[in-house]
Protein backbone atom coordinates (compact mmCIF):
# COMPACT_ATOMS: atom_id res chain seq x y z
CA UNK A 1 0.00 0.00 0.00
CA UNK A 2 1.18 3.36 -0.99
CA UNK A 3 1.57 5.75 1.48
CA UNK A 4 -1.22 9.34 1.25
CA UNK A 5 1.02 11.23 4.29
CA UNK A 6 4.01 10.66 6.09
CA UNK A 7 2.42 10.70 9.38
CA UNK A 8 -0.49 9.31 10.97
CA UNK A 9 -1.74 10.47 14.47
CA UNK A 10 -4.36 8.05 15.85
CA UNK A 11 -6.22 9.43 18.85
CA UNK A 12 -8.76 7.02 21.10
CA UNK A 13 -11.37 8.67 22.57
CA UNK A 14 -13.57 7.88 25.51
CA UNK A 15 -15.56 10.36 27.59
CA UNK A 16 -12.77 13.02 27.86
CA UNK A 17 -14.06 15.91 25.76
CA UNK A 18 -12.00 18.49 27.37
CA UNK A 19 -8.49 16.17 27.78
CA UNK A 20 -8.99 15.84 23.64
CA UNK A 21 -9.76 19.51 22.98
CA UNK A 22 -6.96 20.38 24.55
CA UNK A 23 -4.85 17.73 22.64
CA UNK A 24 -6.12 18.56 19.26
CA UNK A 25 -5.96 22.51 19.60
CA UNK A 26 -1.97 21.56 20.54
CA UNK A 27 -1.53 19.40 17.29
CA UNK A 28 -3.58 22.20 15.60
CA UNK A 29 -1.60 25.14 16.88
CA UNK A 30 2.00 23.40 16.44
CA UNK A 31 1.44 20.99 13.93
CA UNK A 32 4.40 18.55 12.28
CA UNK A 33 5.82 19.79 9.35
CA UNK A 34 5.28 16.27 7.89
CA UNK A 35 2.51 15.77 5.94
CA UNK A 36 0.03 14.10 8.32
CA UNK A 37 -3.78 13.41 9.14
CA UNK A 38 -5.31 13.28 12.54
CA UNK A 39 -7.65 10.48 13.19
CA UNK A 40 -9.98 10.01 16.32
CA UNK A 41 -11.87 6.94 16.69
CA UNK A 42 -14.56 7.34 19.50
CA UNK A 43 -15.66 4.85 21.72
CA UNK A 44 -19.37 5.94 22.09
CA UNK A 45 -18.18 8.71 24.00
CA UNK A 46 -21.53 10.23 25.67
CA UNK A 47 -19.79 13.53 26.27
CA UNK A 48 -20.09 15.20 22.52
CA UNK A 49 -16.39 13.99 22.03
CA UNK A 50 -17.00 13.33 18.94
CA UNK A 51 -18.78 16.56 17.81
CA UNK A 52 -16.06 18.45 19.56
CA UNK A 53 -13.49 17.09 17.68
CA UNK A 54 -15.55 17.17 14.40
CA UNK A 55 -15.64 21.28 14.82
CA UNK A 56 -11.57 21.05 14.09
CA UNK A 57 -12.55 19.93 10.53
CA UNK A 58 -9.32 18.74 8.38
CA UNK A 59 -6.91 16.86 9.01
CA UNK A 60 -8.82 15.64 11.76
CA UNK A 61 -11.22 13.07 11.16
CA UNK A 62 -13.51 11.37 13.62
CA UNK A 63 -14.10 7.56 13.33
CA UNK A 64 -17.61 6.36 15.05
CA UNK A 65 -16.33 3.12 16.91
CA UNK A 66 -20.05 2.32 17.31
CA UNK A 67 -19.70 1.09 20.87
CA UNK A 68 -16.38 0.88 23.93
CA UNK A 69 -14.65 -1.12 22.13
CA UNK A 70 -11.16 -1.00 24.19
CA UNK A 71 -8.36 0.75 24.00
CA UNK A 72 -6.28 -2.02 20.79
CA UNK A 73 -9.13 -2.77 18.52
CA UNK A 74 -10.02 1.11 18.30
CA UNK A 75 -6.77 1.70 17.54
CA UNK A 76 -6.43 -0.97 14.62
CA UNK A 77 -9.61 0.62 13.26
CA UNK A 78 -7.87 4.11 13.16
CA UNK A 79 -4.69 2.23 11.68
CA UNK A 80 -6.53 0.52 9.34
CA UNK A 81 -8.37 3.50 8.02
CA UNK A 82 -5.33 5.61 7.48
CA UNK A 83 -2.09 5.68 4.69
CA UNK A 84 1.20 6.80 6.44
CA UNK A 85 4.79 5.79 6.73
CA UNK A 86 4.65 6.29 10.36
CA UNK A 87 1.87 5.91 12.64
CA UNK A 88 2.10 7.98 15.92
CA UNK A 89 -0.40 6.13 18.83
CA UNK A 90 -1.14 9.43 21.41
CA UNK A 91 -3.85 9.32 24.28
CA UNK A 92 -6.37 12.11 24.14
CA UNK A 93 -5.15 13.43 27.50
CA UNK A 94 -1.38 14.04 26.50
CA UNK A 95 0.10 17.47 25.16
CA UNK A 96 2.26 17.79 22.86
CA UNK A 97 5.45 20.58 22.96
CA UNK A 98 6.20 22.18 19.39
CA UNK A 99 8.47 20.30 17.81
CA UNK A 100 7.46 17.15 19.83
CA UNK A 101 6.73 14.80 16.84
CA UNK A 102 9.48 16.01 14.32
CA UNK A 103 11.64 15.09 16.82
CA UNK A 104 10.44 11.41 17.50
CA UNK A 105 10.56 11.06 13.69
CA UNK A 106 13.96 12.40 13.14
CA UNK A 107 15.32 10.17 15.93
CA UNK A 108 13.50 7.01 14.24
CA UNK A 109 14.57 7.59 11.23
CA UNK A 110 18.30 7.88 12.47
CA UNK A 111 17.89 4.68 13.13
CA UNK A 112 17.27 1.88 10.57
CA UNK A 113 16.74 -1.42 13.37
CA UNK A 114 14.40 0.05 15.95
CA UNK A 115 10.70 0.03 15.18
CA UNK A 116 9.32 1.93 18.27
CA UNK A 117 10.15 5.11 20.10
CA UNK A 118 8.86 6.98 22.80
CA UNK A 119 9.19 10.05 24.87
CA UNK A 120 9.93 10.99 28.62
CA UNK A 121 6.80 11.43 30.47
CA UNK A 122 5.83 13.72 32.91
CA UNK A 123 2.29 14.52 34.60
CA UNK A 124 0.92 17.99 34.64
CA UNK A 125 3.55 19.41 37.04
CA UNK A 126 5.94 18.46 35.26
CA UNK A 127 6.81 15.44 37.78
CA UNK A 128 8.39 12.33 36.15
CA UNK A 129 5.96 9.64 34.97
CA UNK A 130 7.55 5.98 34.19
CA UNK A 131 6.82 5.20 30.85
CA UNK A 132 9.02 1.96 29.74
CA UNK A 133 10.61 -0.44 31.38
CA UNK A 134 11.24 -4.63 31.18
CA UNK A 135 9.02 -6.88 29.73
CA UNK A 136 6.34 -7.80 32.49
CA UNK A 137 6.91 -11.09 34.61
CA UNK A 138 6.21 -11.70 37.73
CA UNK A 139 9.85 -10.57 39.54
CA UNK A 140 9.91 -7.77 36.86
CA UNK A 141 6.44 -6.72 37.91
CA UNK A 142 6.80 -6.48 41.52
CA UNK A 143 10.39 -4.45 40.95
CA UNK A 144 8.03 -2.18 38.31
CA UNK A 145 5.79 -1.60 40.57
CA UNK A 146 7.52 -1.26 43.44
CA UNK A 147 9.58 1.39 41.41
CA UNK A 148 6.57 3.48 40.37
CA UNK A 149 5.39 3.07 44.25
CA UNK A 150 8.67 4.36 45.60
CA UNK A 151 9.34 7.51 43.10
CA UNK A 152 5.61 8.48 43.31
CA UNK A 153 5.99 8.78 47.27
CA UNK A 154 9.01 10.63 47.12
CA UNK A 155 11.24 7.73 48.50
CA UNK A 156 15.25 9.05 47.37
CA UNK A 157 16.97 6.36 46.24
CA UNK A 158 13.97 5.02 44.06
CA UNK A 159 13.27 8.32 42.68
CA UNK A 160 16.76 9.14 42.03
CA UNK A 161 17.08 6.15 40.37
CA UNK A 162 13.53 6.32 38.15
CA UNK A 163 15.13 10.05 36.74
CA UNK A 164 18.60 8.52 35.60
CA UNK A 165 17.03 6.08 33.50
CA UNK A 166 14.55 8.59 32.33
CA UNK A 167 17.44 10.81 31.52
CA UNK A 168 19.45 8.35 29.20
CA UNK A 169 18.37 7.01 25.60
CA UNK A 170 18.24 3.60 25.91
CA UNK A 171 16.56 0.39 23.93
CA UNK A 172 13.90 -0.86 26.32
CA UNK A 173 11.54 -3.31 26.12
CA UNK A 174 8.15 -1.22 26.21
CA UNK A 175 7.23 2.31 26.11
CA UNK A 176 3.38 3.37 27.21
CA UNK A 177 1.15 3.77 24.32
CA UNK A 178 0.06 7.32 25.66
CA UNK A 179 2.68 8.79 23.09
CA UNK A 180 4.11 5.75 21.11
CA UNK A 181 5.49 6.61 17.34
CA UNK A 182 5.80 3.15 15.06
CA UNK A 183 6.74 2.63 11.33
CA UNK A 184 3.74 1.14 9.89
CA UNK A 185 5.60 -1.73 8.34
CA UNK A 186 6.50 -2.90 11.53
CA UNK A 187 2.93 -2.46 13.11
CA UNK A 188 0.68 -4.40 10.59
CA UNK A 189 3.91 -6.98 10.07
CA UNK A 190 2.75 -8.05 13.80
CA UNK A 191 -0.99 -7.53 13.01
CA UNK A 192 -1.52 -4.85 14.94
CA UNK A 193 -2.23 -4.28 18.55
CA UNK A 194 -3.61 -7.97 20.26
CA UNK A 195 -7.54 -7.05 20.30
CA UNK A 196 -7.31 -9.35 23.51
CA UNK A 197 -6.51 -6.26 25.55
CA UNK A 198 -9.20 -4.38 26.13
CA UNK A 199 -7.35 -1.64 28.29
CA UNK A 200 -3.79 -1.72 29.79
CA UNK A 201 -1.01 -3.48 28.81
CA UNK A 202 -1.71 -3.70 25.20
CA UNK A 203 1.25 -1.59 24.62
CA UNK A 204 3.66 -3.62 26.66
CA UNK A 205 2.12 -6.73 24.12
CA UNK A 206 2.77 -4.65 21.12
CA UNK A 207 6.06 -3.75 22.01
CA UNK A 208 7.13 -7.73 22.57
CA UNK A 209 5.39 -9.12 19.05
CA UNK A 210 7.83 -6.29 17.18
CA UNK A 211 10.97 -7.29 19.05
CA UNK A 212 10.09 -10.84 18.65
CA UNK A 213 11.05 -10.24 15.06
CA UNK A 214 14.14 -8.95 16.08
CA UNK A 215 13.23 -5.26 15.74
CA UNK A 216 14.22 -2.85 18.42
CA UNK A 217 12.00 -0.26 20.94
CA UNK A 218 13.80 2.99 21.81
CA UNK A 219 13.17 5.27 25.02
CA UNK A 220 14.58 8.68 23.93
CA UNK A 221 14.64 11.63 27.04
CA UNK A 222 15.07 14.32 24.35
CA UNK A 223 11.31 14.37 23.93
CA UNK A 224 9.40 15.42 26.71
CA UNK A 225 5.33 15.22 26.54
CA UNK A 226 2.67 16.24 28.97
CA UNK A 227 0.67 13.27 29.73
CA UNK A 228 -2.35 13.66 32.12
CA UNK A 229 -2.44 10.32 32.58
CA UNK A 230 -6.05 8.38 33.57
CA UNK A 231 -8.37 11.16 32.85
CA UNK A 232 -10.77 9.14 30.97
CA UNK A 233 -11.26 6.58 32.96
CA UNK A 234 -11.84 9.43 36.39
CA UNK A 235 -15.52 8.76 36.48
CA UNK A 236 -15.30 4.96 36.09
CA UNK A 237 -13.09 3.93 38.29
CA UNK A 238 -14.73 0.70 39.17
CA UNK A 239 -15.02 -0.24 35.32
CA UNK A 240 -11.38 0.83 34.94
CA UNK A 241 -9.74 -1.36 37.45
CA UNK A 242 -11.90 -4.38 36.27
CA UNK A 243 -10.56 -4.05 33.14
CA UNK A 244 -6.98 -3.83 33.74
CA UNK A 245 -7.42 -7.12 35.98
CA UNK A 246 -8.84 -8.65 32.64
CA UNK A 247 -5.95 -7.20 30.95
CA UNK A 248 -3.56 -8.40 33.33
CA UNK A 249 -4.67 -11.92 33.36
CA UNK A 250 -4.95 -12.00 29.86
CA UNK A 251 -1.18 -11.05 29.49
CA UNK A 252 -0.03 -14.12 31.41
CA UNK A 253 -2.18 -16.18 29.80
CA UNK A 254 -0.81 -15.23 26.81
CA UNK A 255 3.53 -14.76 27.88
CA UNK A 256 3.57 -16.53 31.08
CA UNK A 257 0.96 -19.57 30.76
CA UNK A 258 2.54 -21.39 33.88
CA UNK A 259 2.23 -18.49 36.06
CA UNK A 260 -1.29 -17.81 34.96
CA UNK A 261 -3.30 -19.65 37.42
CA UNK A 262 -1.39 -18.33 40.44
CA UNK A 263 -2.21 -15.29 39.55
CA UNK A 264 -5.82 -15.81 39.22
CA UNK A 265 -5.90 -17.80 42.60
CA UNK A 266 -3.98 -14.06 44.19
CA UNK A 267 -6.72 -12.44 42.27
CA UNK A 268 -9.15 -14.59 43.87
CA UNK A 269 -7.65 -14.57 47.53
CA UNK A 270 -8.59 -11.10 47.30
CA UNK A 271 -11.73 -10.99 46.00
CA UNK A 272 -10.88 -9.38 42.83
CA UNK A 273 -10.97 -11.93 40.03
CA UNK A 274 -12.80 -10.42 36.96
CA UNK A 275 -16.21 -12.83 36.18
CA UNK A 276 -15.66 -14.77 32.81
């Protein structure tokens, strides 16, 4: 397939009008210099999402999803629909900085092995948010986690340790789909994000099917965007944590069969196991 633009931006939406605004009047304001198109694929958003981001007209196109469809298959529907040489994943509640997404693309372009690159992360204050890391097991999960614990309470050697790695390019295993630039080749080579992830760790899944074909994933510092992270999901909190726990146990079921059922017996111990 020929490629229509350079870029693709593909935005999911659910029930964060304001979060998107804001991200679309930034892309609209300080735009690539690539030629690009801006796609938004709402999830039955019952805030006017959609008709907001309608009102911004071209190159910003609004997909119906026709339902919630998750986080990975609205994505592959935006994919699908669009004709680019890259293909930039961003949340609707990240911003942006001028020059943001030139720079991602001149830094993938530098280099010809690496499939995947993503920016530092910080929250609204500007504080440090921890945006790649190991592929998820169980001892790399609990030394994630209890990383993200530690630097997001302020403890110092865990959060002095979080900003040198967030200071230093580095190939990684995953970087968070909240600002995630791919070449498309290398995105529908692995078919796309796993539509078995409905929300959460889809990106993490992503990231392993591309370097399972020997391709590379890049964390690069010199980018910095504004991510204000779990807006969407504020007033569904309930629904939110359900479906990572899906998520979750889908991801073992699908990397770590053997450690699968152990993990739905700790999600049962604690009365948390998702229903079938």
């Amino acid at each position: 397939m020929t490629p229509t633009t350079e870029l693709a931006i593909v935005i999911v939406s659910y029930d964060a009008r304001d979060d998107l605004q804001a991200c679309l009047s930034r892309l609209r304001d300080h735009p690539p210099r690539a030629s690009h198109q801006t796609v938004v694929v709402d999830n039955a958003s019952t805030d006017g999402s959609a008709a907001a981001a309608r009102a911004y007209g071209p190159p910003v196109e609004v997909i119906d999803a026709g339902g919630n469809l998750g986080f990975a298959r609205a994505t592959n529907i935006g994919i699908t629909a669009t004709r680019s040489r890259l293909v930039l994943l961003l949340n609707s509640d990240a911003l942006l900085p001028t020059g943001a997404i030139d720079r991602l693309t001149e830094i993938l372009d530098a280099h010809d092995d690496v499939a995947v690159t993503g920016p530092r992360l910080v929250d609204g204050t500007g504080r440090l948010e921890i945006s790649s890391g190991p592929m998820l097991s169980p001892l790399a999960e609990l030394w994630q986690k209890s990383l993200v614990r530690g630097h997001g309470q302020g403890v110092p050697l865990l959060t002095g340790l979080a900003e040198r790695q967030a200071r230093r390019e580095r190939l990684v295993d995953w970087v968070s789909g909240a600002c995630l630039l791919v070449r498309r080749a290398d995105a529908e080579a692995v078919g796309g994000l796993d539509e078995r992830f409905f929300l959460y760790t889809e990106d993490v899944d992503f990231c392993a099917s591309i370097r399972a074909r020997g391709r590379h994933v890049l964390f690069t510092p010199e980018v910095e965007v504004v991510h204000r992270r779990g807006r969407s999901g504020r007033h569904a909190r309930a629904a939110t944590a359900m479906a990572y726990r899906r998520s979750h146990l889908a991801f073992y079921r699908k990397h770590h069969p053997g450690w699968h059922p152990v993990l739905r017996a700790y999600l049962r111990l604690r009365g948390l196991l998702p229903p079938e």
